[in-house]
C-alpha atoms as a PDB file:
ATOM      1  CA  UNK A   1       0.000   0.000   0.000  1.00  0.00           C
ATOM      2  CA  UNK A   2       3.009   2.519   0.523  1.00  0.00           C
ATOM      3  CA  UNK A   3       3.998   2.497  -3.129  1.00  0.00           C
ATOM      4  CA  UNK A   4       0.574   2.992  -4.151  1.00  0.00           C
ATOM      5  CA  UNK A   5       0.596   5.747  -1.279  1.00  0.00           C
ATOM      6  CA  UNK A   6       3.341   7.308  -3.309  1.00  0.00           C
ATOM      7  CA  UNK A   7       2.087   7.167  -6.587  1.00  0.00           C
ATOM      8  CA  UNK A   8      -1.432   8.638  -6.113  1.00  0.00           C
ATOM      9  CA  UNK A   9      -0.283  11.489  -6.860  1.00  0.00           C
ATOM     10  CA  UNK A  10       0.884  11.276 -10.365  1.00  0.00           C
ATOM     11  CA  UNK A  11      -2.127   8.655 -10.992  1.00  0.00           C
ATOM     12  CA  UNK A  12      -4.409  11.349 -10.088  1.00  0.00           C
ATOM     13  CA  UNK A  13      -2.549  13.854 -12.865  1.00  0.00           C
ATOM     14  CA  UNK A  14      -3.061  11.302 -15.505  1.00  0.00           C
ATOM     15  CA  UNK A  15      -6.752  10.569 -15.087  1.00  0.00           C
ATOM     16  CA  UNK A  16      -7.390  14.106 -14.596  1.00  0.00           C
ATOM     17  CA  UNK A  17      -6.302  14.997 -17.978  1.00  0.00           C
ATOM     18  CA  UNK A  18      -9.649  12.808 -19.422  1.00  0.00           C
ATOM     19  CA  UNK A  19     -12.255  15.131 -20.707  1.00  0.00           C
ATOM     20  CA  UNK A  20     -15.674  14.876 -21.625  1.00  0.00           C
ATOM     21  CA  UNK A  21     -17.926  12.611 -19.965  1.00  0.00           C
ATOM     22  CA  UNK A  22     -15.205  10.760 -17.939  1.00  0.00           C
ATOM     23  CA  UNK A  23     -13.298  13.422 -17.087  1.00  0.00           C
ATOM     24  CA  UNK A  24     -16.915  14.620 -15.123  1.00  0.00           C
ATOM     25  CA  UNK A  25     -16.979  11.336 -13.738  1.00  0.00           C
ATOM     26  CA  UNK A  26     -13.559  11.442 -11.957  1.00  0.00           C
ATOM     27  CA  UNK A  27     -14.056  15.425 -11.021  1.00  0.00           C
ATOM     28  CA  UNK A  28     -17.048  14.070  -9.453  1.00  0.00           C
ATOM     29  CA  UNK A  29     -14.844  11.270  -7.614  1.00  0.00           C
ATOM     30  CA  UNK A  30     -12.320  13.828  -6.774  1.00  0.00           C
ATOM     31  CA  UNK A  31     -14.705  16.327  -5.223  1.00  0.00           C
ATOM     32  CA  UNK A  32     -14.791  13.566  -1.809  1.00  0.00           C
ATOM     33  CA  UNK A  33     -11.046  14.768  -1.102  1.00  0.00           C
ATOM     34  CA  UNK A  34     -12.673  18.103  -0.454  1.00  0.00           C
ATOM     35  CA  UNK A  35     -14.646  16.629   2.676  1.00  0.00           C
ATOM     36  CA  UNK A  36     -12.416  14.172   4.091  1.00  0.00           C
ATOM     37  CA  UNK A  37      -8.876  13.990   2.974  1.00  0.00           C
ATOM     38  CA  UNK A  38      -7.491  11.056   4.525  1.00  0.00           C
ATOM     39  CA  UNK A  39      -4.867   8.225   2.901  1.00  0.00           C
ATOM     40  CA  UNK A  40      -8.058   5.821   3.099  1.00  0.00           C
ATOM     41  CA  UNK A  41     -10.478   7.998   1.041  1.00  0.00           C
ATOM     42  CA  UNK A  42      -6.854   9.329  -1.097  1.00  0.00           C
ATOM     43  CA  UNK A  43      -6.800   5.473  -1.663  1.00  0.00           C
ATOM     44  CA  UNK A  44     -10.534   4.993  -2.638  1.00  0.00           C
ATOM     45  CA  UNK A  45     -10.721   8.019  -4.847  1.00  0.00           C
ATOM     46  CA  UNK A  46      -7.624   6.517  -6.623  1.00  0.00           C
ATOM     47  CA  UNK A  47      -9.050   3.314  -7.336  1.00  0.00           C
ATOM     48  CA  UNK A  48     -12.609   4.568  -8.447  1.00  0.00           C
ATOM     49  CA  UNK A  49     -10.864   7.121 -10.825  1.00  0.00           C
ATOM     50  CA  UNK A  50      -8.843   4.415 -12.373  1.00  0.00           C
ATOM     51  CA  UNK A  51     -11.810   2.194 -12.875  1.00  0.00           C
ATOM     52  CA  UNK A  52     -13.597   5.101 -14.483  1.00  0.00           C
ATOM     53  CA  UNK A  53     -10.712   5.985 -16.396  1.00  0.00           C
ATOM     54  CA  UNK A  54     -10.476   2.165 -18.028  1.00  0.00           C
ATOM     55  CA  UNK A  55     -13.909   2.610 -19.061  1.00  0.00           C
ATOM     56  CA  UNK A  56     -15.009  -0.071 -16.351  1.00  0.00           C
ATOM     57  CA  UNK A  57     -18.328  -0.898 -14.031  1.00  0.00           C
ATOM     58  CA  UNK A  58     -17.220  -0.255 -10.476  1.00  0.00           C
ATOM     59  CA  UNK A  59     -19.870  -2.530  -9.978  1.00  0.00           C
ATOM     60  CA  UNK A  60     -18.406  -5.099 -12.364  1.00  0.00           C
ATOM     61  CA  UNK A  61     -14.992  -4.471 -10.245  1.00  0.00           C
ATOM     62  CA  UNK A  62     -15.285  -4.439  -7.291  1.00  0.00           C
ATOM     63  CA  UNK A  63     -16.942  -7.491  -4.864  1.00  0.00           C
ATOM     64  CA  UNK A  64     -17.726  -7.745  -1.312  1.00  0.00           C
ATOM     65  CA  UNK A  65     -17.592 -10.732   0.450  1.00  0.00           C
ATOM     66  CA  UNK A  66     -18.977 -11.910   4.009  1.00  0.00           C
ATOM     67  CA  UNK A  67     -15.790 -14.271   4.600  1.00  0.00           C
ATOM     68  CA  UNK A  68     -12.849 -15.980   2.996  1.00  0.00           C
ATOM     69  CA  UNK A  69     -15.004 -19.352   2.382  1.00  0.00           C
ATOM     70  CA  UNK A  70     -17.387 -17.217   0.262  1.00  0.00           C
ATOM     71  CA  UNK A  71     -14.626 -15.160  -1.733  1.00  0.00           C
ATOM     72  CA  UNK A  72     -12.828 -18.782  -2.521  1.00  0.00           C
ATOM     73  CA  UNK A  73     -15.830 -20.036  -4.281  1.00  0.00           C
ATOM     74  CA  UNK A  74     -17.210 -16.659  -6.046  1.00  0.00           C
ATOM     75  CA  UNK A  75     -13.436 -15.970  -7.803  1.00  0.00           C
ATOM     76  CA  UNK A  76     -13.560 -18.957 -10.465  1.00  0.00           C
ATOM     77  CA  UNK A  77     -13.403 -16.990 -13.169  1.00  0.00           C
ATOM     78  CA  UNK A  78     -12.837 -14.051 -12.639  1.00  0.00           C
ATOM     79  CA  UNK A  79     -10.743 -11.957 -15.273  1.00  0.00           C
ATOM     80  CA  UNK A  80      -9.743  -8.999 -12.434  1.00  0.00           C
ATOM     81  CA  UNK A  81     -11.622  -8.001  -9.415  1.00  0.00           C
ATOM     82  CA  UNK A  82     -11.074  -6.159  -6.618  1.00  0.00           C
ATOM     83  CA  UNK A  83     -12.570  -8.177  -3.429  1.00  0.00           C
ATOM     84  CA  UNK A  84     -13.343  -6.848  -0.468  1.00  0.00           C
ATOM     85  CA  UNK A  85     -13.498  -9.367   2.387  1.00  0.00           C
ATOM     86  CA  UNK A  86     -15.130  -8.627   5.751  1.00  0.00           C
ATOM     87  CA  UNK A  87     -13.833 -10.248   8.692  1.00  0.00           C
ATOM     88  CA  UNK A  88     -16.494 -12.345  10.486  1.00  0.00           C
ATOM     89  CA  UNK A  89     -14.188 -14.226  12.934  1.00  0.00           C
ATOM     90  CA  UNK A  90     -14.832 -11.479  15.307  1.00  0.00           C
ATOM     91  CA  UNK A  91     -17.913 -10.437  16.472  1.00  0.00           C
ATOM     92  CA  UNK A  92     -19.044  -6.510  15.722  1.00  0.00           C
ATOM     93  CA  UNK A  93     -16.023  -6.032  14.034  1.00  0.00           C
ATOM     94  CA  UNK A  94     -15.698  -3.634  11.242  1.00  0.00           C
ATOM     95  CA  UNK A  95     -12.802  -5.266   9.203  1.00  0.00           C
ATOM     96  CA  UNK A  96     -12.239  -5.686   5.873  1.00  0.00           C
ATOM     97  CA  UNK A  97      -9.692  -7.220   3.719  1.00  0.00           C
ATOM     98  CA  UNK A  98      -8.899  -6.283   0.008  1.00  0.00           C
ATOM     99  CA  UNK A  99      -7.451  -8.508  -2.374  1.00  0.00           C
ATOM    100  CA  UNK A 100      -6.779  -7.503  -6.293  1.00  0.00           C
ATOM    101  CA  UNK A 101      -7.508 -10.968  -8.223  1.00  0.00           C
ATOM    102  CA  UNK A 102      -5.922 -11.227 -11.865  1.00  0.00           C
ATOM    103  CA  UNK A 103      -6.210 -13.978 -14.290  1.00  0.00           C
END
């Protein structure tokens, strides 16, 4: 996560030079740095804006899962996803776990 840490930055310069209707998308995106600027939502404004910028579904992306068991059997085949995992070993807890899959 630190080298992605460092390269947000420049990421952020490339897909801000889209225009048209993608370029509004990731200007929209952008726009939550404004109220919270934090490395987490510097990190999830990243990844949306690349997503957008690839001409992807977030939807189509990105995948939440309840536990490991259920992420195991939803990846076979899977091209790339982003999976989110939620940690259900212990109780009330807020965790989460994300894994890039690539074919």
């Amino acid at each position: 996560m630190a080298k992605l840490d460092h390269r947000i930055p420049k990421l952020m310069d490339v897909v801000s030079s889209r225009g048209e209707a993608t370029g509004v998308r990731i200007r929209q995106i952008k726009d939550m740095l404004l109220k919270h600027n934090t490395i987490e939502v510097r990190r999830e404004v990243a990844f949306h804006c690349l997503v957008v910028n690839v001409g992807e579904k977030e939807e189509d992306l990105f995948k939440e899962f309840g536990d490991t068991e259920e992420f195991e059997a939803g990846i076979d085949g899977q091209v790339m996803e982003i999976a989110i995992i939620s940690d259900q070993s212990t109780p009330g807890s807020d965790h989460k776990t994300a894994t890039i899959v690539a074919e």
